[in-house]
PDB file of N, CA and C in Angstrom:
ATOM      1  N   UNK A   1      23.387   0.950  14.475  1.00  0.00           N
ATOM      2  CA  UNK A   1      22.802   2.020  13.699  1.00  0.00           C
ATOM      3  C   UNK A   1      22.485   1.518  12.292  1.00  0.00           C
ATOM      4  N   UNK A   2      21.332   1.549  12.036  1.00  0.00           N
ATOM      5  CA  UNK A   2      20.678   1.086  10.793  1.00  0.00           C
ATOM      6  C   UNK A   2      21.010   2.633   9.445  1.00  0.00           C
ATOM      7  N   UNK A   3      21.556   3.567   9.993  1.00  0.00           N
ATOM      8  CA  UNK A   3      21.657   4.726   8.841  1.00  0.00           C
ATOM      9  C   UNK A   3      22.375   5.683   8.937  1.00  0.00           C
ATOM     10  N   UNK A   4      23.194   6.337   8.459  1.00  0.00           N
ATOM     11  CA  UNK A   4      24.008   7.374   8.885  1.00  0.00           C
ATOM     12  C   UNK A   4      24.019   8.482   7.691  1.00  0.00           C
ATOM     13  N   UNK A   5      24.109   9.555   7.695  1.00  0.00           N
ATOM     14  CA  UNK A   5      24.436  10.626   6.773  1.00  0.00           C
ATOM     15  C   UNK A   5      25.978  11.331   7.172  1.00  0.00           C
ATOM     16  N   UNK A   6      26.794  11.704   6.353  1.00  0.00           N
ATOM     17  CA  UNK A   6      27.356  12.657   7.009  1.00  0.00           C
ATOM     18  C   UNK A   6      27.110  14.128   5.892  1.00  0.00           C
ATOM     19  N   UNK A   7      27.762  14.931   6.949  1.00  0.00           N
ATOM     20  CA  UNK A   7      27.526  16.389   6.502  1.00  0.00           C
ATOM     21  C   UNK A   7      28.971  17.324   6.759  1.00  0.00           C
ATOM     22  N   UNK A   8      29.000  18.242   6.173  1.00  0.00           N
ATOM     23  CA  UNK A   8      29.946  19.637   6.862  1.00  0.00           C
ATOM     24  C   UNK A   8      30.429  19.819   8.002  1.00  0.00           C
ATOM     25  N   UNK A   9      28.772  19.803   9.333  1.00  0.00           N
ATOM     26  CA  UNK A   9      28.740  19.842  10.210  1.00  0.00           C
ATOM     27  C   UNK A   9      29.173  18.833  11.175  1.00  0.00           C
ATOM     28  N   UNK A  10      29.253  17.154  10.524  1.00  0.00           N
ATOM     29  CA  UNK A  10      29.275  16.125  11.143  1.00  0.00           C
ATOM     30  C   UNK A  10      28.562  15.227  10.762  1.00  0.00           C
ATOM     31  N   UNK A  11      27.982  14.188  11.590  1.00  0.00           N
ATOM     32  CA  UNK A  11      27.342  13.105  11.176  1.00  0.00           C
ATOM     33  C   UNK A  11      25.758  12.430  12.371  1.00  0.00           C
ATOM     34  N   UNK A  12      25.034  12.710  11.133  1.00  0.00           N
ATOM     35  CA  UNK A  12      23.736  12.070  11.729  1.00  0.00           C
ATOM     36  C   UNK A  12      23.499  10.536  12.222  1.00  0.00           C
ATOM     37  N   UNK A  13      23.070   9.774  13.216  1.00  0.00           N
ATOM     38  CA  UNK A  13      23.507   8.611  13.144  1.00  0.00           C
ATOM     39  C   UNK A  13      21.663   8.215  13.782  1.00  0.00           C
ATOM     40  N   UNK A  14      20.508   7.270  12.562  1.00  0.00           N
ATOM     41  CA  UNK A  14      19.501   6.957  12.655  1.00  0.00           C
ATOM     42  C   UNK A  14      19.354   5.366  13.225  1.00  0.00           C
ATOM     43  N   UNK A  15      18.867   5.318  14.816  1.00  0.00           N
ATOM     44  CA  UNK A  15      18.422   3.949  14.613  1.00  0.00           C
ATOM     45  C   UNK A  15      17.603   3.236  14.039  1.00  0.00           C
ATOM     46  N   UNK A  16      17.272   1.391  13.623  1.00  0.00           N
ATOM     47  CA  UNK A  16      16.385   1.272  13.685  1.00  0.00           C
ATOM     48  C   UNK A  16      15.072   1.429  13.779  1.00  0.00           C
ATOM     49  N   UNK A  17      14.871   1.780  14.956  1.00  0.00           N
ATOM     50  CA  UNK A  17      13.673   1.738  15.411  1.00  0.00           C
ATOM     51  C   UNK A  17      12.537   2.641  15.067  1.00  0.00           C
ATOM     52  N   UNK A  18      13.513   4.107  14.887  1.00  0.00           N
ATOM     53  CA  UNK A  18      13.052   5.355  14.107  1.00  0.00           C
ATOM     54  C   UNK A  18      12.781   5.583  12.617  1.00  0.00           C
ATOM     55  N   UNK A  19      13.450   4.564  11.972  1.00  0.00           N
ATOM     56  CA  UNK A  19      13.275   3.815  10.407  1.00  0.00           C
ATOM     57  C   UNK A  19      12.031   3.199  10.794  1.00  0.00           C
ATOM     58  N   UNK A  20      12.071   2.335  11.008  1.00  0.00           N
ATOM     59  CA  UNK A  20      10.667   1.676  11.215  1.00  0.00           C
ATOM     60  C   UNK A  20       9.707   2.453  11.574  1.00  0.00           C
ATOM     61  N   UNK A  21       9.765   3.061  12.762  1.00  0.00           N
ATOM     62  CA  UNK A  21       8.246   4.147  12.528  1.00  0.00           C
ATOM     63  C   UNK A  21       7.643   5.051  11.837  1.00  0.00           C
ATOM     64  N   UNK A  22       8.867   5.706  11.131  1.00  0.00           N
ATOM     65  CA  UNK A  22       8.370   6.238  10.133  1.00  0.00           C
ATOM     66  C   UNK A  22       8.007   5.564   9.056  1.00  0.00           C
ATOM     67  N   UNK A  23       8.305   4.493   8.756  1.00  0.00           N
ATOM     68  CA  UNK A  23       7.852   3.519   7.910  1.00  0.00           C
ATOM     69  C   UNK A  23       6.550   2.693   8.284  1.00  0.00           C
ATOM     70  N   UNK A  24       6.491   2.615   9.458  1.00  0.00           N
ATOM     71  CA  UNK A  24       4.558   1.933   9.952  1.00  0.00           C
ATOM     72  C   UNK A  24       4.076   3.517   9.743  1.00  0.00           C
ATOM     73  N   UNK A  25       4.708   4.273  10.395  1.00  0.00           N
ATOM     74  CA  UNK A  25       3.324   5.713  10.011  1.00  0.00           C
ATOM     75  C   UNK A  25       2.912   5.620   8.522  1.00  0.00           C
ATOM     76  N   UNK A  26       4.510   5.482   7.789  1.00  0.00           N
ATOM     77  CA  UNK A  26       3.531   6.095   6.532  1.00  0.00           C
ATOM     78  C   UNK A  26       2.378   5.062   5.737  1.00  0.00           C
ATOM     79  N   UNK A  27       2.838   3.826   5.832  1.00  0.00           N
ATOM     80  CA  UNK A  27       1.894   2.500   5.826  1.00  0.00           C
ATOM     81  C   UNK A  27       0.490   2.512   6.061  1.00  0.00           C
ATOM     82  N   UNK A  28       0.570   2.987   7.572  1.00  0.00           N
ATOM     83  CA  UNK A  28      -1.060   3.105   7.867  1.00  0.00           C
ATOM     84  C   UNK A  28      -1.512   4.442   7.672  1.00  0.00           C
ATOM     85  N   UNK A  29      -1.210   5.886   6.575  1.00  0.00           N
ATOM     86  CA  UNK A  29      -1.755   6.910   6.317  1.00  0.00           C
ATOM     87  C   UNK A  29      -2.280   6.452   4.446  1.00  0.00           C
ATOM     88  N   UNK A  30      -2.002   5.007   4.292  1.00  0.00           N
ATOM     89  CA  UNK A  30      -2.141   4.825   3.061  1.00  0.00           C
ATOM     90  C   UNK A  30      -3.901   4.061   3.348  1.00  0.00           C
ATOM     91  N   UNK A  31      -4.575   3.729   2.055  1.00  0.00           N
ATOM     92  CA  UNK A  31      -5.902   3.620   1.871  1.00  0.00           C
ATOM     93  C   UNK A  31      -5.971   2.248   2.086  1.00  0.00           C
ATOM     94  N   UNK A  32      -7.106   1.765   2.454  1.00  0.00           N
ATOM     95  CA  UNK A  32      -6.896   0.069   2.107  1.00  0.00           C
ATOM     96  C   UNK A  32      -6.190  -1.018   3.804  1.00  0.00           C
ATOM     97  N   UNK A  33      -5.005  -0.026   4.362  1.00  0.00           N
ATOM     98  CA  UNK A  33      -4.441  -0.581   5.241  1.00  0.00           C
ATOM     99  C   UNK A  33      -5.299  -0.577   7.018  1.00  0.00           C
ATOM    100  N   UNK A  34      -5.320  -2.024   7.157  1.00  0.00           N
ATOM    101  CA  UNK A  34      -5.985  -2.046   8.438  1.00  0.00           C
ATOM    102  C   UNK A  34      -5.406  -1.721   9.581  1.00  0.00           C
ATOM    103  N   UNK A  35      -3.857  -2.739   9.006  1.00  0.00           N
ATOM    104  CA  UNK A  35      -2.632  -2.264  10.358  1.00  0.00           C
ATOM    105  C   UNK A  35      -1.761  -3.450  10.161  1.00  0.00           C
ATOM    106  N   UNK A  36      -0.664  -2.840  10.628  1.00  0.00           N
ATOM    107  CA  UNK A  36       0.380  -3.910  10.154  1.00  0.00           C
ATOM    108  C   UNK A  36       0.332  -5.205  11.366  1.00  0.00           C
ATOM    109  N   UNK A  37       0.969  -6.459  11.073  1.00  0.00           N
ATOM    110  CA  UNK A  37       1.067  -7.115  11.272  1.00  0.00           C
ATOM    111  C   UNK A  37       2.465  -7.313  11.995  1.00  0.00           C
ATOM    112  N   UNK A  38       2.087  -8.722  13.160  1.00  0.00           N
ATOM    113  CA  UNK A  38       3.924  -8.813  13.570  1.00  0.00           C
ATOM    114  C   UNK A  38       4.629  -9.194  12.847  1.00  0.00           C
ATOM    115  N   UNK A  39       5.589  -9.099  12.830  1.00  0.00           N
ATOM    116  CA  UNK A  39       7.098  -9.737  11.794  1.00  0.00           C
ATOM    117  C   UNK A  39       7.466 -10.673  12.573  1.00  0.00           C
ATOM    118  N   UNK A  40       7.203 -11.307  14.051  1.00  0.00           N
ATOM    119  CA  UNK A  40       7.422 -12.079  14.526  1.00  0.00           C
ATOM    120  C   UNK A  40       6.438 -13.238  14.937  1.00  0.00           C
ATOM    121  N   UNK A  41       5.396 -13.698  14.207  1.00  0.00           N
ATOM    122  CA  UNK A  41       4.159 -14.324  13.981  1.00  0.00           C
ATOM    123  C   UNK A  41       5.031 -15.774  14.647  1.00  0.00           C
ATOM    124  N   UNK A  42       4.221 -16.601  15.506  1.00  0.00           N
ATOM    125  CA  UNK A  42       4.223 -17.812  16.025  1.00  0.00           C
ATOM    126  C   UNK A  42       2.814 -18.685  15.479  1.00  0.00           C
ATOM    127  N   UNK A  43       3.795 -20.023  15.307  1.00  0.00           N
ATOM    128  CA  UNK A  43       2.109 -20.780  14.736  1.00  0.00           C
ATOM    129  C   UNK A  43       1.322 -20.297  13.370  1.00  0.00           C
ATOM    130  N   UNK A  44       1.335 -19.251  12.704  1.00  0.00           N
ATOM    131  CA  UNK A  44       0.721 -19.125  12.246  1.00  0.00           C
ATOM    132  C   UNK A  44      -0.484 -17.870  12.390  1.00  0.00           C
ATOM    133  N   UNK A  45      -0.548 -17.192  13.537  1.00  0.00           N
ATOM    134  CA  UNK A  45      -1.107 -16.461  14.056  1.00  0.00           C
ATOM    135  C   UNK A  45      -0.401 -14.790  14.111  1.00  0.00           C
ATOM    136  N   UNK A  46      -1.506 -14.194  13.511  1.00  0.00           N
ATOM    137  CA  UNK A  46      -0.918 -13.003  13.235  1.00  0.00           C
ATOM    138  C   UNK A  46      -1.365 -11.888  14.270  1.00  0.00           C
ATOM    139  N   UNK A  47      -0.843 -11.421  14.644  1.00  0.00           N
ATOM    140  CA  UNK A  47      -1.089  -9.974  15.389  1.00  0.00           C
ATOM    141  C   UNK A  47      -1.711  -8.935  14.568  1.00  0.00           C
ATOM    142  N   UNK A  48      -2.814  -8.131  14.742  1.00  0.00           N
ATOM    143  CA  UNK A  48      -3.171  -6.622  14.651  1.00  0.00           C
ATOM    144  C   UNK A  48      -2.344  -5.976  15.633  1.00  0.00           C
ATOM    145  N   UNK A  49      -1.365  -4.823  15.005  1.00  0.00           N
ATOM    146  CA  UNK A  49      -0.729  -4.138  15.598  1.00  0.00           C
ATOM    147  C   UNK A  49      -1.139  -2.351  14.856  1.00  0.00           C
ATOM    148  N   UNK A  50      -1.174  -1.638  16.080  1.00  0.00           N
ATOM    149  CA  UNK A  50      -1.376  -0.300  15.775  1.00  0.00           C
ATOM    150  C   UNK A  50      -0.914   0.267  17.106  1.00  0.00           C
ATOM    151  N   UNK A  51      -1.076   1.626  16.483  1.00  0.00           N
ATOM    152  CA  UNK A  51      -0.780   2.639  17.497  1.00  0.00           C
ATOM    153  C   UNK A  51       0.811   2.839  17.936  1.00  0.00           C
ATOM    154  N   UNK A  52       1.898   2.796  18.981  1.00  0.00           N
ATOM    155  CA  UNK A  52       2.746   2.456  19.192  1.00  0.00           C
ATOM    156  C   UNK A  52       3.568   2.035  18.607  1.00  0.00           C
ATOM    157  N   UNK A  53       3.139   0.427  18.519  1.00  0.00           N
ATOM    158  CA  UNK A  53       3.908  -0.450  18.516  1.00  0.00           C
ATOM    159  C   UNK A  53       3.984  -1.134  16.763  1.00  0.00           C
ATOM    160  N   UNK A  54       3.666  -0.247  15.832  1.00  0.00           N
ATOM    161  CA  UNK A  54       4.218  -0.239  14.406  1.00  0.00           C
ATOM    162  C   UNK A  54       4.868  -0.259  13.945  1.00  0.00           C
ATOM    163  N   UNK A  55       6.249  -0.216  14.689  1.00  0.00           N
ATOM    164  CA  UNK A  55       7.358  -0.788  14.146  1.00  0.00           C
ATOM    165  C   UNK A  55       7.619  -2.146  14.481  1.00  0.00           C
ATOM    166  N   UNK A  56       6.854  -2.891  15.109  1.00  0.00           N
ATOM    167  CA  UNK A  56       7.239  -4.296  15.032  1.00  0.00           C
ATOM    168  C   UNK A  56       6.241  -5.312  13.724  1.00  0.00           C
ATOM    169  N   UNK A  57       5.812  -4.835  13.070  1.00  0.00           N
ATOM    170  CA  UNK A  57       5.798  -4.595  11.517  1.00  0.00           C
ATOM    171  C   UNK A  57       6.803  -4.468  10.194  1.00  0.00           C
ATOM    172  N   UNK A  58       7.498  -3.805  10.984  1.00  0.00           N
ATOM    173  CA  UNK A  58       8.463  -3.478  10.149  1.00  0.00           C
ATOM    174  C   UNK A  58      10.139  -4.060  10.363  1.00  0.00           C
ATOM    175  N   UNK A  59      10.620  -4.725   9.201  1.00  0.00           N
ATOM    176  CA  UNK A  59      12.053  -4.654   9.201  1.00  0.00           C
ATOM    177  C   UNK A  59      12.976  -4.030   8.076  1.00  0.00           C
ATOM    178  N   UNK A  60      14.009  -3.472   9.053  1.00  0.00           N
ATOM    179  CA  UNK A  60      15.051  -2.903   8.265  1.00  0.00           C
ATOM    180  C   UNK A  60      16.512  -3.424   8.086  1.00  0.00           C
ATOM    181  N   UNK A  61      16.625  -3.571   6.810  1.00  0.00           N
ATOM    182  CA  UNK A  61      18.058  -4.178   6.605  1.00  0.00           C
ATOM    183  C   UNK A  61      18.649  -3.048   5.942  1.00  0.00           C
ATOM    184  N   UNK A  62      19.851  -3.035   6.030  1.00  0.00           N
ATOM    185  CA  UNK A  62      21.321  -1.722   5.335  1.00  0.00           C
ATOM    186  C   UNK A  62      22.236  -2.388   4.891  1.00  0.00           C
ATOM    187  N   UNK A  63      21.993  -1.875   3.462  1.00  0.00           N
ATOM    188  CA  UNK A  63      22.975  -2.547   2.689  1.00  0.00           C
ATOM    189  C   UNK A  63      23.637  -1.655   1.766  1.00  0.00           C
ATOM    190  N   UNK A  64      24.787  -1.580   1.624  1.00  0.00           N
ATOM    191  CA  UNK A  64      25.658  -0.648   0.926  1.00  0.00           C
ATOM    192  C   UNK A  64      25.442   0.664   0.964  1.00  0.00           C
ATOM    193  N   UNK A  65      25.162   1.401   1.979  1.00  0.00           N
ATOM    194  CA  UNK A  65      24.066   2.983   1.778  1.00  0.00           C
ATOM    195  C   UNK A  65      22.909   3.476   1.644  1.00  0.00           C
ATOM    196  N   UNK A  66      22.047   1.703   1.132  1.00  0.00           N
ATOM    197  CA  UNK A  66      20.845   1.650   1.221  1.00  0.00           C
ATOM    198  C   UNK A  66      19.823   1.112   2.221  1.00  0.00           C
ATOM    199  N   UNK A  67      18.861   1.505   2.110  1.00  0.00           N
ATOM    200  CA  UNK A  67      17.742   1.029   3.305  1.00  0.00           C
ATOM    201  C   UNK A  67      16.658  -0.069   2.390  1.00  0.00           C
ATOM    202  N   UNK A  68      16.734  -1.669   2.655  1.00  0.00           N
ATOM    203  CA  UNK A  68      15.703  -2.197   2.736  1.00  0.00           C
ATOM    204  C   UNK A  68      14.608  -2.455   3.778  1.00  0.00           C
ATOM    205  N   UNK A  69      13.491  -2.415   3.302  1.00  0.00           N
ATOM    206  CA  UNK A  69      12.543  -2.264   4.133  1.00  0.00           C
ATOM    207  C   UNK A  69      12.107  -3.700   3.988  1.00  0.00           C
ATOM    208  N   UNK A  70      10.905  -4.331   4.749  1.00  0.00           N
ATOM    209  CA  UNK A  70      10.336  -5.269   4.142  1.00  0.00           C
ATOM    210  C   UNK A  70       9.143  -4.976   5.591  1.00  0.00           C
ATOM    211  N   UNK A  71       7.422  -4.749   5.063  1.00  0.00           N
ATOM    212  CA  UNK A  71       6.250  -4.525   5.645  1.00  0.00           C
ATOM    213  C   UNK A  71       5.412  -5.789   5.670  1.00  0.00           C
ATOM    214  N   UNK A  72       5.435  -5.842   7.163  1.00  0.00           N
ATOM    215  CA  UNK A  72       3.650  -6.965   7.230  1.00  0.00           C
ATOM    216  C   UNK A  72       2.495  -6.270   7.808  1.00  0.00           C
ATOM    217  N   UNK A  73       1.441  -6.353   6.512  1.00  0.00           N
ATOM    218  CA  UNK A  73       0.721  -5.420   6.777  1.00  0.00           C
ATOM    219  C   UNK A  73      -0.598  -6.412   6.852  1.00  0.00           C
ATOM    220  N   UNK A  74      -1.690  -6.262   7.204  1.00  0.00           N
ATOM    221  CA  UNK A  74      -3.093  -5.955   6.949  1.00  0.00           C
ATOM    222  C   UNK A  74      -3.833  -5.653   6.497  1.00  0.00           C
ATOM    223  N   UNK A  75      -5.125  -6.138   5.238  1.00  0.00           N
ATOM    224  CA  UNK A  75      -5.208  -5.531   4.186  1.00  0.00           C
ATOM    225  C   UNK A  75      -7.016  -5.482   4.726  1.00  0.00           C
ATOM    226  N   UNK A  76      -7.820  -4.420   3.866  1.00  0.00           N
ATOM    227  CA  UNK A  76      -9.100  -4.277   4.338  1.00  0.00           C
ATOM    228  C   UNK A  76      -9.965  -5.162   3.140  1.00  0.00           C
ATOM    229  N   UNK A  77     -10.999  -5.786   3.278  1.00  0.00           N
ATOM    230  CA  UNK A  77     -11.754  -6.607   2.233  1.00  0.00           C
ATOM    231  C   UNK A  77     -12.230  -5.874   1.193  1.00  0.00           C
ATOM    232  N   UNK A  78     -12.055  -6.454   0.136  1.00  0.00           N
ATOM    233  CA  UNK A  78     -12.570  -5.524  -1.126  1.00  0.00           C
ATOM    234  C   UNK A  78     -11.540  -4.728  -1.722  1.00  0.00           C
ATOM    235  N   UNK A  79     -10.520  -4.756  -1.011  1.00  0.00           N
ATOM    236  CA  UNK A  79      -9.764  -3.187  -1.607  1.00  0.00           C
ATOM    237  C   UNK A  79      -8.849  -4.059  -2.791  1.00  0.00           C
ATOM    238  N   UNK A  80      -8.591  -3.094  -3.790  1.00  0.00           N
ATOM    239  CA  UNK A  80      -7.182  -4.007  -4.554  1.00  0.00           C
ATOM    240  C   UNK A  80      -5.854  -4.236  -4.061  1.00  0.00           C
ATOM    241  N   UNK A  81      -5.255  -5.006  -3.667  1.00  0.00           N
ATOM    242  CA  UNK A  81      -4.100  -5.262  -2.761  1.00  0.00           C
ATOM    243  C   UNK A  81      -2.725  -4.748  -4.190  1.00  0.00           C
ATOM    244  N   UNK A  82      -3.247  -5.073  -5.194  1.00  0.00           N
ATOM    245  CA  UNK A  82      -1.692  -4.237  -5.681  1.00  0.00           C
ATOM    246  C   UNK A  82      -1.761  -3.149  -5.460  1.00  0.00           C
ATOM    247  N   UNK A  83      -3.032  -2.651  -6.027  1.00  0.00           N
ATOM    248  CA  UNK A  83      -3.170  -1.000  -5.746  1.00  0.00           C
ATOM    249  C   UNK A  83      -2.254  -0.514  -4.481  1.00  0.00           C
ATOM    250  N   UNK A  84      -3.123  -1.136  -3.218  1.00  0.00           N
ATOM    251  CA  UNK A  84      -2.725  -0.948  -2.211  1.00  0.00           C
ATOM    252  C   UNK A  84      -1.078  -1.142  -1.878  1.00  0.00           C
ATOM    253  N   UNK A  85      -0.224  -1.788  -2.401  1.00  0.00           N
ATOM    254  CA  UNK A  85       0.926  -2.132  -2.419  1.00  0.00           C
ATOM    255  C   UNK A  85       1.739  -1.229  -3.053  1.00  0.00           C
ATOM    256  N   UNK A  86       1.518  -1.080  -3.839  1.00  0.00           N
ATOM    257  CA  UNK A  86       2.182   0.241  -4.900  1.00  0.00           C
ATOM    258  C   UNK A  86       2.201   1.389  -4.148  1.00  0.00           C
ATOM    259  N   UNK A  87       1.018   1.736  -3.804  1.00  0.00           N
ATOM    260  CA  UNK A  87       0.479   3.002  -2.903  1.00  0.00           C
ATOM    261  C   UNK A  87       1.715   2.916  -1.829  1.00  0.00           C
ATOM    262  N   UNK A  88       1.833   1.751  -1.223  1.00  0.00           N
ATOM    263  CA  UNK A  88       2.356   1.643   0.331  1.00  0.00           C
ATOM    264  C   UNK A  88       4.180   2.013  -0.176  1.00  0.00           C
ATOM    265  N   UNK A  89       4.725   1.219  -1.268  1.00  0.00           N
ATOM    266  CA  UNK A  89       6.311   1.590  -1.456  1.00  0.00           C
ATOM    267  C   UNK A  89       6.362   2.848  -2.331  1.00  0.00           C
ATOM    268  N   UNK A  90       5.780   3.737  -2.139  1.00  0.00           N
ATOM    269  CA  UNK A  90       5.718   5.360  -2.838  1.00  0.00           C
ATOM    270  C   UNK A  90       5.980   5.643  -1.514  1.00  0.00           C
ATOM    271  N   UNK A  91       4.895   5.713  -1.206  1.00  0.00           N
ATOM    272  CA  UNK A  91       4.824   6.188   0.020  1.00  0.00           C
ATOM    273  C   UNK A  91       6.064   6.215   1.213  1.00  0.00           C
ATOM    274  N   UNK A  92       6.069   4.845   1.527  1.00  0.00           N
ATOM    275  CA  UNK A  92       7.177   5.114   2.645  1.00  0.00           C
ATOM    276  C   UNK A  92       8.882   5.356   1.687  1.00  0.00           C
ATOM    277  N   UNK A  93       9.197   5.110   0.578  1.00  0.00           N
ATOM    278  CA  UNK A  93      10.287   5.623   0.467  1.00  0.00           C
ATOM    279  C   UNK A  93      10.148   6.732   0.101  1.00  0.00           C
ATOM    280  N   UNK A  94       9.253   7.602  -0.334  1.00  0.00           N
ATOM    281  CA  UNK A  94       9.522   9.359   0.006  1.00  0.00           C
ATOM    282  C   UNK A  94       9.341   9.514   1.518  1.00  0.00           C
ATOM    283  N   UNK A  95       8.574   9.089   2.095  1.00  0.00           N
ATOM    284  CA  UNK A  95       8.900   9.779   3.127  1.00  0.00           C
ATOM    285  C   UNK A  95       9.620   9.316   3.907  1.00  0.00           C
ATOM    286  N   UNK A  96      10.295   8.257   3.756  1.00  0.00           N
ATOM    287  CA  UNK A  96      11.601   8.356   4.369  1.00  0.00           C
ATOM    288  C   UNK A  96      13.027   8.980   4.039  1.00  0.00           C
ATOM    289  N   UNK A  97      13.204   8.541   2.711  1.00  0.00           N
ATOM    290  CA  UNK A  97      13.955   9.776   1.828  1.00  0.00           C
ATOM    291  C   UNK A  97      13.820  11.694   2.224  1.00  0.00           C
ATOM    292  N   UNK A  98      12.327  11.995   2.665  1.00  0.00           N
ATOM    293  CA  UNK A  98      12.270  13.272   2.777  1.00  0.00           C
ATOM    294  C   UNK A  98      12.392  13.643   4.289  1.00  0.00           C
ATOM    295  N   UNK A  99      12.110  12.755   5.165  1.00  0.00           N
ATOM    296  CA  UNK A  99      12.449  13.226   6.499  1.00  0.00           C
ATOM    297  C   UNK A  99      13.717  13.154   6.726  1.00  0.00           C
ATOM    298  N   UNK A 100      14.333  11.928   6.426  1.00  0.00           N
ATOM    299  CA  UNK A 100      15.813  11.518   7.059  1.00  0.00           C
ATOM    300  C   UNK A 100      17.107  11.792   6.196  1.00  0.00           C
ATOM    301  N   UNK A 101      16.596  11.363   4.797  1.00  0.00           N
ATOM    302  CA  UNK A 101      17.926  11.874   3.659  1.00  0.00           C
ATOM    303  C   UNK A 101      18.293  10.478   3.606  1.00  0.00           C
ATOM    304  N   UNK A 102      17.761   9.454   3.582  1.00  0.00           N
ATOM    305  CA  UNK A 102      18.534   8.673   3.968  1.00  0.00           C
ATOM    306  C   UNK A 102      18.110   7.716   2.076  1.00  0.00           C
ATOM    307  N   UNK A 103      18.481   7.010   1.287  1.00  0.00           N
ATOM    308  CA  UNK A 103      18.137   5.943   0.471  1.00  0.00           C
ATOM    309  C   UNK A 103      17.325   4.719   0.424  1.00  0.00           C
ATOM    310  N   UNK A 104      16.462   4.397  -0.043  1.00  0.00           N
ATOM    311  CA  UNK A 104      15.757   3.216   0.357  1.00  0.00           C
ATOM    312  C   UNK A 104      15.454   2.540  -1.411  1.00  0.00           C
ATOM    313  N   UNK A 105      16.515   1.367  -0.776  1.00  0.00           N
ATOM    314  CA  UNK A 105      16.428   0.670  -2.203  1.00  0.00           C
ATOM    315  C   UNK A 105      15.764   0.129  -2.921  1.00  0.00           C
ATOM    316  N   UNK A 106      15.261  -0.286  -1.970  1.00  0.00           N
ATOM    317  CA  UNK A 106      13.437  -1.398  -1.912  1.00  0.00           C
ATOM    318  C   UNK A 106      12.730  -1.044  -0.990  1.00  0.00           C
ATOM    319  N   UNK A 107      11.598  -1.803  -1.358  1.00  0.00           N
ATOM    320  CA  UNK A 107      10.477  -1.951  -0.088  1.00  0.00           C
ATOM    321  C   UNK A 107       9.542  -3.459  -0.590  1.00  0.00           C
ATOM    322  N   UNK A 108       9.746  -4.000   0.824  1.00  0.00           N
ATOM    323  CA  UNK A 108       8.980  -5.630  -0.023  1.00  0.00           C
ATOM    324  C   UNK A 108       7.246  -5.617   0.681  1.00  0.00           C
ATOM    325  N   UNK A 109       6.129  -6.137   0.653  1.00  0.00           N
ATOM    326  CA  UNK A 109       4.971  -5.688   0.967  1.00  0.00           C
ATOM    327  C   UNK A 109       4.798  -6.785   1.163  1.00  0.00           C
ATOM    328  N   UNK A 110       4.809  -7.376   2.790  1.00  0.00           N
ATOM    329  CA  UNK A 110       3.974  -8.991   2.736  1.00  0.00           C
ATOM    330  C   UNK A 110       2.658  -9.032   2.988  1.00  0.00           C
ATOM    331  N   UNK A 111       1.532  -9.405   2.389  1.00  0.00           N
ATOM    332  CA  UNK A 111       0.051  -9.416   3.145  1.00  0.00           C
ATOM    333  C   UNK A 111      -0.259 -10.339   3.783  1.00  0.00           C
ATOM    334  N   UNK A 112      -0.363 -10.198   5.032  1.00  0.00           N
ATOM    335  CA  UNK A 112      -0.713 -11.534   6.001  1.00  0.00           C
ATOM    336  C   UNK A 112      -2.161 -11.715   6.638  1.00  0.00           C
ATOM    337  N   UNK A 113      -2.631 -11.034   6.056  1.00  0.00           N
ATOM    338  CA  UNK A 113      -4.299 -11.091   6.266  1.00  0.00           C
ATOM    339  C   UNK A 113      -5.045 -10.235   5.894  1.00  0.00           C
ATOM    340  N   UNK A 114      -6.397 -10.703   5.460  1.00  0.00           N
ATOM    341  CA  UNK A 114      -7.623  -9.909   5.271  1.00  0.00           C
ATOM    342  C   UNK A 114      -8.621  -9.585   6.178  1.00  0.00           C
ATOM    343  N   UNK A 115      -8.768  -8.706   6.450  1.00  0.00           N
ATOM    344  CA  UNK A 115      -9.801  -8.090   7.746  1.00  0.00           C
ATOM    345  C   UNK A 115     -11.267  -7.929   7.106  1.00  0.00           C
ATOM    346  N   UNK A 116     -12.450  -7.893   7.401  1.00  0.00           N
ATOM    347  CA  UNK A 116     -13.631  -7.639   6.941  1.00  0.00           C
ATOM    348  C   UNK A 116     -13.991  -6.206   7.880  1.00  0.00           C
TER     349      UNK A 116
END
């Protein structure tokens, strides 16, 4: 379990995997983004990943209560990539913060390619 809350009632217990998708959703609702990339790249060769399978884009590390993220994304030609970067760690730590409750300490933004 990559996250846990507890409460009154008991205790919420978030995998992985559900961190991560909400973290590729909110990624690709941002401007600029083509689609994330694998986190598991061979050779040199990067994957276009969408739809589904957006959390293999994404990794999550937990550390002390907190959620690091770290995104390989896809960037569109022309666009400003800080812009776009800034945009992307707003983004997914509110909305991960607002769906789950959960902390996110960081968020790291790797760009592994430019798409035309």
């Amino acid at each position: 379990m990559k996250g846990n809350i507890n409460t009154e009632l008991g205790k919420i217990y978030y995998n992985e995997e559900v961190i991560a998708n909400i973290a590729g959703l909110s990624t690709m609702e941002c401007y600029g983004v083509v689609g994330m990339a694998s986190k598991n790249a061979t050779d040199g060769i990067w994957e276009l990943l969408k739809g589904e399978n957006l959390n293999k884009g994404v990794k999550v590390i937990s550390k002390e209560d907190k959620l690091y993220i770290e995104l390989y994304i896809i960037v569109e030609y022309g666009t400003k990539i800080s812009v776009i970067a800034n945009n992307i760690i707003k983004t997914v730590k509110y909305n991960i913060n607002n769906f789950t409750g959960l902390s996110v300490g960081g968020v790291t933004v790797n760009v592994k390619g430019v798409r035309v």
